[in-house]
N, C-alpha and C. Protein backbone atom coordinates (compact mmCIF):
# COMPACT_ATOMS: atom_id res chain seq x y z
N UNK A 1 16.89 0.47 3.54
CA UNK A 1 16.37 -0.78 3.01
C UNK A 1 15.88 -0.52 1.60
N UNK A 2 16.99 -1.09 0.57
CA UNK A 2 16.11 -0.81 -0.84
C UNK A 2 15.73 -2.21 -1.50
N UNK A 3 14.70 -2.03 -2.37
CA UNK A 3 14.64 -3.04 -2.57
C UNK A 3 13.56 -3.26 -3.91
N UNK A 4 14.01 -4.39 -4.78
CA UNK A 4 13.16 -4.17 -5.99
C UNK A 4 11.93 -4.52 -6.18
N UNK A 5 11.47 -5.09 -5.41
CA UNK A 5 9.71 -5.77 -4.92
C UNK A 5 9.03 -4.75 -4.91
N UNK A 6 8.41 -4.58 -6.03
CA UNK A 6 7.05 -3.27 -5.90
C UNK A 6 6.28 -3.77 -4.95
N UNK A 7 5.59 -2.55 -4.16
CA UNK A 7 4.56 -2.96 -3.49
C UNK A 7 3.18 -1.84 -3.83
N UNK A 8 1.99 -2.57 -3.53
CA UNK A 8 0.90 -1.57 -3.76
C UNK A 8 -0.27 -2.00 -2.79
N UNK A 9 -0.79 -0.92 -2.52
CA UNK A 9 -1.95 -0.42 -1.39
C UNK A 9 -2.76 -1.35 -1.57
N UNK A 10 -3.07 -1.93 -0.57
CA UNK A 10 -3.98 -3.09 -0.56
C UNK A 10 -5.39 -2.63 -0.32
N UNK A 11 -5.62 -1.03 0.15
CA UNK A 11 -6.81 -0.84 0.66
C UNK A 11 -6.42 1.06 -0.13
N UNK A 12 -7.66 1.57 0.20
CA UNK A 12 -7.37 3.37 0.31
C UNK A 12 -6.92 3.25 1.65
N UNK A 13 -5.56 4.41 1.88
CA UNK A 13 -5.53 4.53 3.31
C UNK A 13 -4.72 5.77 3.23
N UNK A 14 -4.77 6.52 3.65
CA UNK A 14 -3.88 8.06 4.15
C UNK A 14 -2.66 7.62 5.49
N UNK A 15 -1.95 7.94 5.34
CA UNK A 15 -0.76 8.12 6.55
C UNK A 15 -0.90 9.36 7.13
N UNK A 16 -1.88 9.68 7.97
CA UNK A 16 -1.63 10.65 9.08
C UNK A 16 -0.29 11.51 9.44
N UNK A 17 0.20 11.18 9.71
CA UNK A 17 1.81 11.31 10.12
C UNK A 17 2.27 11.93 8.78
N UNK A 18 2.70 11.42 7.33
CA UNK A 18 3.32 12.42 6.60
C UNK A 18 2.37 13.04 5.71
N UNK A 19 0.44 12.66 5.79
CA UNK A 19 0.10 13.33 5.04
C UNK A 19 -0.43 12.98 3.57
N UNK A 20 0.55 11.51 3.17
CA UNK A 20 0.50 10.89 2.13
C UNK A 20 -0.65 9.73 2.27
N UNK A 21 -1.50 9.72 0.93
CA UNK A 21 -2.84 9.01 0.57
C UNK A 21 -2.10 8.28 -0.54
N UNK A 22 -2.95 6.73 -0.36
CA UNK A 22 -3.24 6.07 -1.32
C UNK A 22 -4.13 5.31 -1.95
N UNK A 23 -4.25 4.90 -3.07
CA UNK A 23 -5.64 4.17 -3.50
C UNK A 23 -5.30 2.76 -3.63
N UNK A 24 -6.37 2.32 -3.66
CA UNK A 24 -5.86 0.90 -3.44
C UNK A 24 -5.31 0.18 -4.87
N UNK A 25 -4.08 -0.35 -5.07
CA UNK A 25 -3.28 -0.67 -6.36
C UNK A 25 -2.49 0.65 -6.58
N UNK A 26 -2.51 1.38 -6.06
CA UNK A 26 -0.71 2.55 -6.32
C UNK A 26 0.06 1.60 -5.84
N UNK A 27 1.31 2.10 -6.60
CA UNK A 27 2.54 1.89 -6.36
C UNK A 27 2.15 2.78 -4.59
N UNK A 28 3.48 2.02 -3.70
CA UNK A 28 3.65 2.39 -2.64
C UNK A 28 5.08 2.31 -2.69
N UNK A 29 5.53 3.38 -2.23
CA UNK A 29 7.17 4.14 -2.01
C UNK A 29 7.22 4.87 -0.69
N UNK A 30 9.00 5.23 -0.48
CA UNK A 30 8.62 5.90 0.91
C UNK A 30 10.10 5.25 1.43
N UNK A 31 10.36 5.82 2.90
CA UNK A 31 10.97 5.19 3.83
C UNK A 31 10.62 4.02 3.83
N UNK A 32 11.83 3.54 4.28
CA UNK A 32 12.23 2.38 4.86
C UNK A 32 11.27 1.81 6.28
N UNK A 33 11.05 2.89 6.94
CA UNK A 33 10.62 3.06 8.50
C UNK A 33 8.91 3.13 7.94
N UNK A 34 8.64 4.11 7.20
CA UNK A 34 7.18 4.04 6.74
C UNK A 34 6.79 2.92 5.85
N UNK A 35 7.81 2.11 5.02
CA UNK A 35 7.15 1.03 4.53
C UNK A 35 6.97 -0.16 5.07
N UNK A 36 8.19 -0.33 6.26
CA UNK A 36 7.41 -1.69 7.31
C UNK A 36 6.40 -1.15 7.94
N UNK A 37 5.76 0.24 8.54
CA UNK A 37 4.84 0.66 9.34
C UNK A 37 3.62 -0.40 8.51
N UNK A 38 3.65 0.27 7.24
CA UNK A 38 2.53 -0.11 6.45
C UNK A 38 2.50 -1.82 6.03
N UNK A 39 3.30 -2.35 6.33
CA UNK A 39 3.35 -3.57 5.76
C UNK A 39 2.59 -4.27 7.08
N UNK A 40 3.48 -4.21 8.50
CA UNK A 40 2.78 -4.31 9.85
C UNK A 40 1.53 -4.43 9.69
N UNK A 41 1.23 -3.21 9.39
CA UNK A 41 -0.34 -2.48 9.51
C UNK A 41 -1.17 -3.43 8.84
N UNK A 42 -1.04 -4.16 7.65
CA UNK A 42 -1.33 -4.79 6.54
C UNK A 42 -2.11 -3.82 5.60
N UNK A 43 -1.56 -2.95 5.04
CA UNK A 43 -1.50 -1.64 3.97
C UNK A 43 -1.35 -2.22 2.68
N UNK A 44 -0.14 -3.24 2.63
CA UNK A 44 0.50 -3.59 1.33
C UNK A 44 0.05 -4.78 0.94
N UNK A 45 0.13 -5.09 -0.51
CA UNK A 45 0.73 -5.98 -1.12
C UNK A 45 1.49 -6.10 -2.34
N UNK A 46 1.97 -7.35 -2.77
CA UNK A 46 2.99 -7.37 -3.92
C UNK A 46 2.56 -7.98 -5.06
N UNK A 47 0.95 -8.03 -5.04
CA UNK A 47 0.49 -7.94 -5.95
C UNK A 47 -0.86 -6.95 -6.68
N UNK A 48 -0.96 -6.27 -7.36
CA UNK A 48 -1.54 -5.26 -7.87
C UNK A 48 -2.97 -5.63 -8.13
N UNK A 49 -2.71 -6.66 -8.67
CA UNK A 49 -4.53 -7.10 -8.78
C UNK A 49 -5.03 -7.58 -7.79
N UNK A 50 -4.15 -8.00 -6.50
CA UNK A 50 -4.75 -8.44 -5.33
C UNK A 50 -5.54 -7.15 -4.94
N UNK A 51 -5.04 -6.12 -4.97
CA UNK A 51 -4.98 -4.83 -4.59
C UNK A 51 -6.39 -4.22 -4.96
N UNK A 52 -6.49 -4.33 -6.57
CA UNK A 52 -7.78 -3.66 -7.34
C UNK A 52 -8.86 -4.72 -6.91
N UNK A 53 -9.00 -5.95 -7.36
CA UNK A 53 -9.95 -6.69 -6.35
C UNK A 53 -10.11 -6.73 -5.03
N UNK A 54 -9.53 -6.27 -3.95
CA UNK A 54 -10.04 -6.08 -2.62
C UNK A 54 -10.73 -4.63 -2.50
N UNK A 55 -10.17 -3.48 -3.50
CA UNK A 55 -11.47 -2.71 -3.14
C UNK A 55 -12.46 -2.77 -3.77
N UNK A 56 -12.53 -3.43 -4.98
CA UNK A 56 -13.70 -3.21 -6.01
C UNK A 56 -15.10 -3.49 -5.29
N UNK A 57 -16.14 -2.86 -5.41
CA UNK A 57 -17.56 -3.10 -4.89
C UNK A 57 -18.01 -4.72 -4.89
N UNK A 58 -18.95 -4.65 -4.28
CA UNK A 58 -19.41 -6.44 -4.34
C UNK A 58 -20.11 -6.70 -5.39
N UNK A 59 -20.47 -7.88 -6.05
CA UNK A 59 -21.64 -7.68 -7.35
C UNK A 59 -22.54 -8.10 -6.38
């Protein structure tokens, strides 16, 4: 499954299984099989600033 839709970490989250960490707003890459896991999971999104505003601290 390729495909041109960046996606990025909606949260910090590590994948157990291969080991691989992310912060929330990386680019997210990978299998096919590991990127629906994470999408499922709700890991992702396809937008980047959604991304940096859901972890940023509260004021």
């Amino acid at each position: 499954m390729s495909t041109s839709k960046k996606l990025y970490a909606a949260r910090d989250f590590k994948d157990v299984g291969t080991g691989r960490s992310f912060a929330a707003g990386d680019e997210v890459t990978g299998k096919a099989g590991e990127i629906a896991n994470y999408e499922a999971a709700g890991l992702l999104t396809d937008k980047k600033s959604e991304a940096a505003k859901a972890d940023a601290p509260a004021a």
